[in-house]
PDB file of N, CA and C in Angstrom:
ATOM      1  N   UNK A   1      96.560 108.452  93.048  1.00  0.00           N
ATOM      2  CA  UNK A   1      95.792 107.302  92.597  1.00  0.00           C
ATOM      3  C   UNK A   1      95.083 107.631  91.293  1.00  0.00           C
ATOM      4  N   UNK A   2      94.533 108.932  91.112  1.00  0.00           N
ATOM      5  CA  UNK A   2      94.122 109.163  90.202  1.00  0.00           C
ATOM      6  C   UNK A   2      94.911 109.186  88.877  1.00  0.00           C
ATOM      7  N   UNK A   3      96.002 110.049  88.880  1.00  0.00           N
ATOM      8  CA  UNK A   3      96.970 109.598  88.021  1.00  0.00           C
ATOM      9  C   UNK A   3      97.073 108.052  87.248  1.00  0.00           C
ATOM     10  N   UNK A   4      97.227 107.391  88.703  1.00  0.00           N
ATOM     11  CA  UNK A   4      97.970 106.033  88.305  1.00  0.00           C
ATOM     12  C   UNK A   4      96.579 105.509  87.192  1.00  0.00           C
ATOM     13  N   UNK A   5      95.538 105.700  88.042  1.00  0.00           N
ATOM     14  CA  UNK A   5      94.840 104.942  86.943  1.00  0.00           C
ATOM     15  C   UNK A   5      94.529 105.747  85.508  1.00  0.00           C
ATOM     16  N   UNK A   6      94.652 106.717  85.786  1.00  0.00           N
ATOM     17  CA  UNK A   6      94.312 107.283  84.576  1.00  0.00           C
ATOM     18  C   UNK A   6      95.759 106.956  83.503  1.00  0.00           C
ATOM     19  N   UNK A   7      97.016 106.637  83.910  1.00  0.00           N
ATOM     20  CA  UNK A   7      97.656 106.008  83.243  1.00  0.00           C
ATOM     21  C   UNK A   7      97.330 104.486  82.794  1.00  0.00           C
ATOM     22  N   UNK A   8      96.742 103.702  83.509  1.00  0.00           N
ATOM     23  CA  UNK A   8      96.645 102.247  83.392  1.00  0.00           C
ATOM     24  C   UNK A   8      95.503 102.519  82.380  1.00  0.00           C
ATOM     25  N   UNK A   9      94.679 102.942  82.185  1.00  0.00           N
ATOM     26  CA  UNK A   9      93.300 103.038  81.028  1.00  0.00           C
ATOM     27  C   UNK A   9      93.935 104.021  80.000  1.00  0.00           C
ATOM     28  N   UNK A  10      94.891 104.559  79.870  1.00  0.00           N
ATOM     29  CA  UNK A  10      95.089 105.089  78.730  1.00  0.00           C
ATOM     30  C   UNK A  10      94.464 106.373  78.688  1.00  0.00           C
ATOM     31  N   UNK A  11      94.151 106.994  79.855  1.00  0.00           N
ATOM     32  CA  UNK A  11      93.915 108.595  79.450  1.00  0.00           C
ATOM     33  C   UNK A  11      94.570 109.530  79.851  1.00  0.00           C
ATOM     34  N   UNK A  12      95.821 109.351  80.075  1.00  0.00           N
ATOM     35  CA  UNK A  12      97.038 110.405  80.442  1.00  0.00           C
ATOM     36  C   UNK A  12      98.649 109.231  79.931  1.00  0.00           C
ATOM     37  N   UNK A  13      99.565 110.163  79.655  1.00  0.00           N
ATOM     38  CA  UNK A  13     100.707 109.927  80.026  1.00  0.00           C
ATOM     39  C   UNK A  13     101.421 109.712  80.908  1.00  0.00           C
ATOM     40  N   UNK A  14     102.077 108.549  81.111  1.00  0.00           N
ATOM     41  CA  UNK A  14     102.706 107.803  82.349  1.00  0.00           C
ATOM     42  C   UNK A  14     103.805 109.721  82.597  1.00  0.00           C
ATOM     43  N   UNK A  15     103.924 110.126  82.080  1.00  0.00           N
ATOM     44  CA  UNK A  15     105.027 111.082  82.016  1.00  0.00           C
ATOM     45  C   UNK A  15     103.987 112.217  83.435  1.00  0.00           C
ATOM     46  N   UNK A  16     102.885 112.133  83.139  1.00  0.00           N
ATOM     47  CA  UNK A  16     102.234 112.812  84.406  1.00  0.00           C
ATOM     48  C   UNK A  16     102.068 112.202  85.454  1.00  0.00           C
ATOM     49  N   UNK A  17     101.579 110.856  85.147  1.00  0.00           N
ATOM     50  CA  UNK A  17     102.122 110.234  86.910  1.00  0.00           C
ATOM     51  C   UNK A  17     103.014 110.318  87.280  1.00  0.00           C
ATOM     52  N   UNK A  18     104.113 110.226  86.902  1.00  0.00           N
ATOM     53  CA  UNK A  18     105.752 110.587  87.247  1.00  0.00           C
ATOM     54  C   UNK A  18     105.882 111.435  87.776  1.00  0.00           C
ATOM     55  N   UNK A  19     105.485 112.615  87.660  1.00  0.00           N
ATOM     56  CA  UNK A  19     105.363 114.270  87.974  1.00  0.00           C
ATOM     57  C   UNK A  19     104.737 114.343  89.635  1.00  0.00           C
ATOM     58  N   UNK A  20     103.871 113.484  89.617  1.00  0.00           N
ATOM     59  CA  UNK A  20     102.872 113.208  90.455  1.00  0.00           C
ATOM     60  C   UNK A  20     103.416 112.410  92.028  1.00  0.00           C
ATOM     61  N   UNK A  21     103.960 111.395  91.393  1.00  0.00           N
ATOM     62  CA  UNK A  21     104.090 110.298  92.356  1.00  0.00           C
ATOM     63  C   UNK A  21     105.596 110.939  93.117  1.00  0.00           C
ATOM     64  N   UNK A  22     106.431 111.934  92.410  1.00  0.00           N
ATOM     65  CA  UNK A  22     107.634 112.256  92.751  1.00  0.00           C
ATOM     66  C   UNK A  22     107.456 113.406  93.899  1.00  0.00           C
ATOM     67  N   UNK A  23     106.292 113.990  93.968  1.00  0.00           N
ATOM     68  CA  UNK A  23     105.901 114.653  95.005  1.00  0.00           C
ATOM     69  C   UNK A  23     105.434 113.935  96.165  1.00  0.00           C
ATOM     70  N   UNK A  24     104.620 112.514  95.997  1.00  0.00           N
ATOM     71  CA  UNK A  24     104.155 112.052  97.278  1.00  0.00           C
ATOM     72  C   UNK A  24     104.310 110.511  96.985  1.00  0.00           C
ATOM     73  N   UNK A  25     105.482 110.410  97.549  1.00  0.00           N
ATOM     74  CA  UNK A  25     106.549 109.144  97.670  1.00  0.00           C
ATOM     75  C   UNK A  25     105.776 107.959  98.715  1.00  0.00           C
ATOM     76  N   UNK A  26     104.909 108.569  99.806  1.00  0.00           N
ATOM     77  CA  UNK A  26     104.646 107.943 100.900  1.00  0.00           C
ATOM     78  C   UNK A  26     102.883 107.522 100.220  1.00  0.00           C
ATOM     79  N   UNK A  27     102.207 108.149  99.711  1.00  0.00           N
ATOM     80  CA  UNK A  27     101.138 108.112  98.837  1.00  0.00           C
ATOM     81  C   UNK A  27     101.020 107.072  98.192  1.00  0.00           C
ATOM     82  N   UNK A  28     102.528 106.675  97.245  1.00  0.00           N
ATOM     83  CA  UNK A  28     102.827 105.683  96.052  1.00  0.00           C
ATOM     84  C   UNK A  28     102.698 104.072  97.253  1.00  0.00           C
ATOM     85  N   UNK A  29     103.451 104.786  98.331  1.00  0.00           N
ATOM     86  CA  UNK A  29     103.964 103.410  98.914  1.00  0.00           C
ATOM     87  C   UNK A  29     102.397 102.836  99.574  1.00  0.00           C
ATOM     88  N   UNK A  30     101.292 103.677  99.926  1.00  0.00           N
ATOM     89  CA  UNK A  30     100.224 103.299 100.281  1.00  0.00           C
ATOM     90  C   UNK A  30      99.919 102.160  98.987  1.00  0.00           C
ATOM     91  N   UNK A  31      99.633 102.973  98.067  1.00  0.00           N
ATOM     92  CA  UNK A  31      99.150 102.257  97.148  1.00  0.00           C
ATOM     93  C   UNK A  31      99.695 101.160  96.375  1.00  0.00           C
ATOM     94  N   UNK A  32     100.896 100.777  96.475  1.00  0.00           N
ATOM     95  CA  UNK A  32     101.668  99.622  96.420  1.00  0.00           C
ATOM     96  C   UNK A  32     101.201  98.504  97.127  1.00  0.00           C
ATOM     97  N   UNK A  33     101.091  98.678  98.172  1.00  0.00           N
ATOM     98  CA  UNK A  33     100.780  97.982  99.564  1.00  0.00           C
ATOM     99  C   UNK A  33      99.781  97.369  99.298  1.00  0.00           C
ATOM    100  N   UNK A  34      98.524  98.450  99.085  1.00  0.00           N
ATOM    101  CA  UNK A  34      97.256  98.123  98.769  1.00  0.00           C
ATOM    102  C   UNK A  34      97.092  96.876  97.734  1.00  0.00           C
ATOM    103  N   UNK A  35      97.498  97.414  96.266  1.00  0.00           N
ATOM    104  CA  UNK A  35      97.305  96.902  95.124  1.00  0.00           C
ATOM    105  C   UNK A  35      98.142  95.020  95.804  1.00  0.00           C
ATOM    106  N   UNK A  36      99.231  95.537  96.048  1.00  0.00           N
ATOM    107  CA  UNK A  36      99.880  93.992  96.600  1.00  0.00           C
ATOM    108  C   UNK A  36      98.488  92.923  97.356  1.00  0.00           C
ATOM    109  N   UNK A  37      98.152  93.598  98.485  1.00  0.00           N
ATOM    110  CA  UNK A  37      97.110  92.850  99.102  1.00  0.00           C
ATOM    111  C   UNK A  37      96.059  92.245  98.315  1.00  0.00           C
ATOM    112  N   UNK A  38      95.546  93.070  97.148  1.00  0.00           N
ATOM    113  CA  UNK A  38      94.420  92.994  96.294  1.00  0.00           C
ATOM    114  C   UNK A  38      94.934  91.831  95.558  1.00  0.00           C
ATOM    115  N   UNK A  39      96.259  92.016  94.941  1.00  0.00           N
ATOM    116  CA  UNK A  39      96.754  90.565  94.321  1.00  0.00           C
ATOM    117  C   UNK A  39      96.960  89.462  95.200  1.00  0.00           C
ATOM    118  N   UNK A  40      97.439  89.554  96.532  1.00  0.00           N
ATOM    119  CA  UNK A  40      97.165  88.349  97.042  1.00  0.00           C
ATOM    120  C   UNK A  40      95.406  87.704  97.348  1.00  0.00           C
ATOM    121  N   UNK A  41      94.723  88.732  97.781  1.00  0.00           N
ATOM    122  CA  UNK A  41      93.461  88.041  97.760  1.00  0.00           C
ATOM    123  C   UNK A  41      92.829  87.463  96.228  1.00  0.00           C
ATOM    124  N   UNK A  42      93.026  88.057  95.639  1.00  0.00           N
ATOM    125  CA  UNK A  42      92.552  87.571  94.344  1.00  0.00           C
ATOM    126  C   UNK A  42      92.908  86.150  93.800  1.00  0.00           C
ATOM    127  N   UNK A  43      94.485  86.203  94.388  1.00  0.00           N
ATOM    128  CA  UNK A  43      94.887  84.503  94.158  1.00  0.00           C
ATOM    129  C   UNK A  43      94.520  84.050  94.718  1.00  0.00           C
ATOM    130  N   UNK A  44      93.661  84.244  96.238  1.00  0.00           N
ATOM    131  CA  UNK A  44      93.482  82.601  96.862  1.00  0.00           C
ATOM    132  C   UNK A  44      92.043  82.468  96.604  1.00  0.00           C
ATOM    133  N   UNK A  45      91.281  83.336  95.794  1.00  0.00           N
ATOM    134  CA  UNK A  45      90.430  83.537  95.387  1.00  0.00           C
ATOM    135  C   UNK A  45      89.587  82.547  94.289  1.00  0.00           C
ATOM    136  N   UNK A  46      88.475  82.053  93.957  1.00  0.00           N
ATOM    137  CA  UNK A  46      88.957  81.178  92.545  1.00  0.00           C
ATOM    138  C   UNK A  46      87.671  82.711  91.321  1.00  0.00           C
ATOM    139  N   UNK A  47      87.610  83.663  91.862  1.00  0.00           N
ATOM    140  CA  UNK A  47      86.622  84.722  91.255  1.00  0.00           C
ATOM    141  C   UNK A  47      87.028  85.312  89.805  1.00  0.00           C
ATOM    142  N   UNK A  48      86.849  86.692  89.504  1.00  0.00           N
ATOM    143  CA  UNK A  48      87.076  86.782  88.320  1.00  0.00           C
ATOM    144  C   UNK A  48      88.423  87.173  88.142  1.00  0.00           C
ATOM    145  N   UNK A  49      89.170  86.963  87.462  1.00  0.00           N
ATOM    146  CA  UNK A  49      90.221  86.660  86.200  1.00  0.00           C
ATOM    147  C   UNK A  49      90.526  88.234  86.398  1.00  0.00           C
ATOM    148  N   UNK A  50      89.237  89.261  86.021  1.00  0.00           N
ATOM    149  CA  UNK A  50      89.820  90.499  85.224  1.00  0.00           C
ATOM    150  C   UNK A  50      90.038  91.446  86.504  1.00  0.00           C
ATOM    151  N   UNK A  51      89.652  91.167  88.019  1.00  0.00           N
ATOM    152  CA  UNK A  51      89.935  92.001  88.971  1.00  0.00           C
ATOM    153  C   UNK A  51      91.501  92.065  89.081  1.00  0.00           C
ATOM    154  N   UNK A  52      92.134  90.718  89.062  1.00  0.00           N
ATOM    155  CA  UNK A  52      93.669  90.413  89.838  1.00  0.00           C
ATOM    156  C   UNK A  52      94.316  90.946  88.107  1.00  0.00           C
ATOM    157  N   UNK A  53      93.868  91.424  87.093  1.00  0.00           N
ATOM    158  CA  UNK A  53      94.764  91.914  85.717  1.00  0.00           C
ATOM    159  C   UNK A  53      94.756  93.597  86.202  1.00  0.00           C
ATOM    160  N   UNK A  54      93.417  93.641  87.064  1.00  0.00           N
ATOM    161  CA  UNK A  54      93.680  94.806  87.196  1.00  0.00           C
ATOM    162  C   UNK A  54      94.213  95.590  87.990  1.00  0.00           C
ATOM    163  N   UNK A  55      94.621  94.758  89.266  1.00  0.00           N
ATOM    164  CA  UNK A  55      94.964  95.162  90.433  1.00  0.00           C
ATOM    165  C   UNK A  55      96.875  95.073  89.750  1.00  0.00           C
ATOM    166  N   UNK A  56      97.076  94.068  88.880  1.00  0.00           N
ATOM    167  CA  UNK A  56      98.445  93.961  88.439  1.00  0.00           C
ATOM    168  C   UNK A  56      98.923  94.976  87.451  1.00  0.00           C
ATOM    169  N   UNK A  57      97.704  95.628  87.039  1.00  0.00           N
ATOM    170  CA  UNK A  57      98.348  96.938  86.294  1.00  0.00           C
ATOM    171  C   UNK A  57      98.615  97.946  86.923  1.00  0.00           C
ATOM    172  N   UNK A  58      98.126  97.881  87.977  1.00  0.00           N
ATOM    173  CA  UNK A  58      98.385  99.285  89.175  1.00  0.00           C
ATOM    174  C   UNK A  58      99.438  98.830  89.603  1.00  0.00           C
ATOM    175  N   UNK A  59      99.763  97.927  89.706  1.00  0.00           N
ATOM    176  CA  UNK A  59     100.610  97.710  90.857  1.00  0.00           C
ATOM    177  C   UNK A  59     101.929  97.787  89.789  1.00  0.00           C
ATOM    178  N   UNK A  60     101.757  97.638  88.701  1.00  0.00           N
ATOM    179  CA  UNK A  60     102.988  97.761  87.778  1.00  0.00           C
ATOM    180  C   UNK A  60     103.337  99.224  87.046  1.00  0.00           C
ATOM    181  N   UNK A  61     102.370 100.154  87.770  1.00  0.00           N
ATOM    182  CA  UNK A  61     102.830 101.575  86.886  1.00  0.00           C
ATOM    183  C   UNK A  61     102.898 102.404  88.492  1.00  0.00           C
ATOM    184  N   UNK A  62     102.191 101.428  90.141  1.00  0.00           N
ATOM    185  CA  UNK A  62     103.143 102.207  90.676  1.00  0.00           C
ATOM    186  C   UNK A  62     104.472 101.819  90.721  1.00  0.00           C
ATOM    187  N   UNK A  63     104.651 101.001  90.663  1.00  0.00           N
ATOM    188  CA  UNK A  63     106.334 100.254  90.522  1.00  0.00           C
ATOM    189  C   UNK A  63     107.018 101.161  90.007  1.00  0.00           C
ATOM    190  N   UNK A  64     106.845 100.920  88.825  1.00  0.00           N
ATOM    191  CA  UNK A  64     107.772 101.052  87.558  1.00  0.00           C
ATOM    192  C   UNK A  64     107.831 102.469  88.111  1.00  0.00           C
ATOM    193  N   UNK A  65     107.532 103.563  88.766  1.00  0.00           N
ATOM    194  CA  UNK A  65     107.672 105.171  89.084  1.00  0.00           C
ATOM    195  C   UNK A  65     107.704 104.978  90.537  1.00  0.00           C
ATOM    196  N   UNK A  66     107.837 104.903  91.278  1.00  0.00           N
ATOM    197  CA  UNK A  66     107.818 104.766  92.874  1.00  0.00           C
ATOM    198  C   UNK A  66     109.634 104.998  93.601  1.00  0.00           C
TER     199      UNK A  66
END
């Protein structure tokens, strides 16, 4: 998790989450899960805007490596 976000803010290279997430496959899939849920609550939500951008950037750099 740490990784991931530290990729989504720009203070590491996606090239180290990669490294990361390829060791704990079942880890990634937690946090998939998670971030998914976070985007569904956020939509039925009418709150802020910048939680569900952020829950969609996690959820798109665990993707994109998972």
């Amino acid at each position: 998790m740490y990784q991931a976000s530290s990729a989504v803010m720009g203070l590491c290279q996606a090239d180290a989450y990669r490294q990361v997430a390829a060791k704990y496959p079942e880890t990634v899939s937690y946090w998939i899960e998670h971030w998914q849920r976070k985007i569904d609550e956020y939509i039925a939500e009418v709150g802020p805007v910048s939680k569900k951008a952020l829950a969609v950037q996690m959820l798109g750099v665990l993707d994109a490596h998972a």
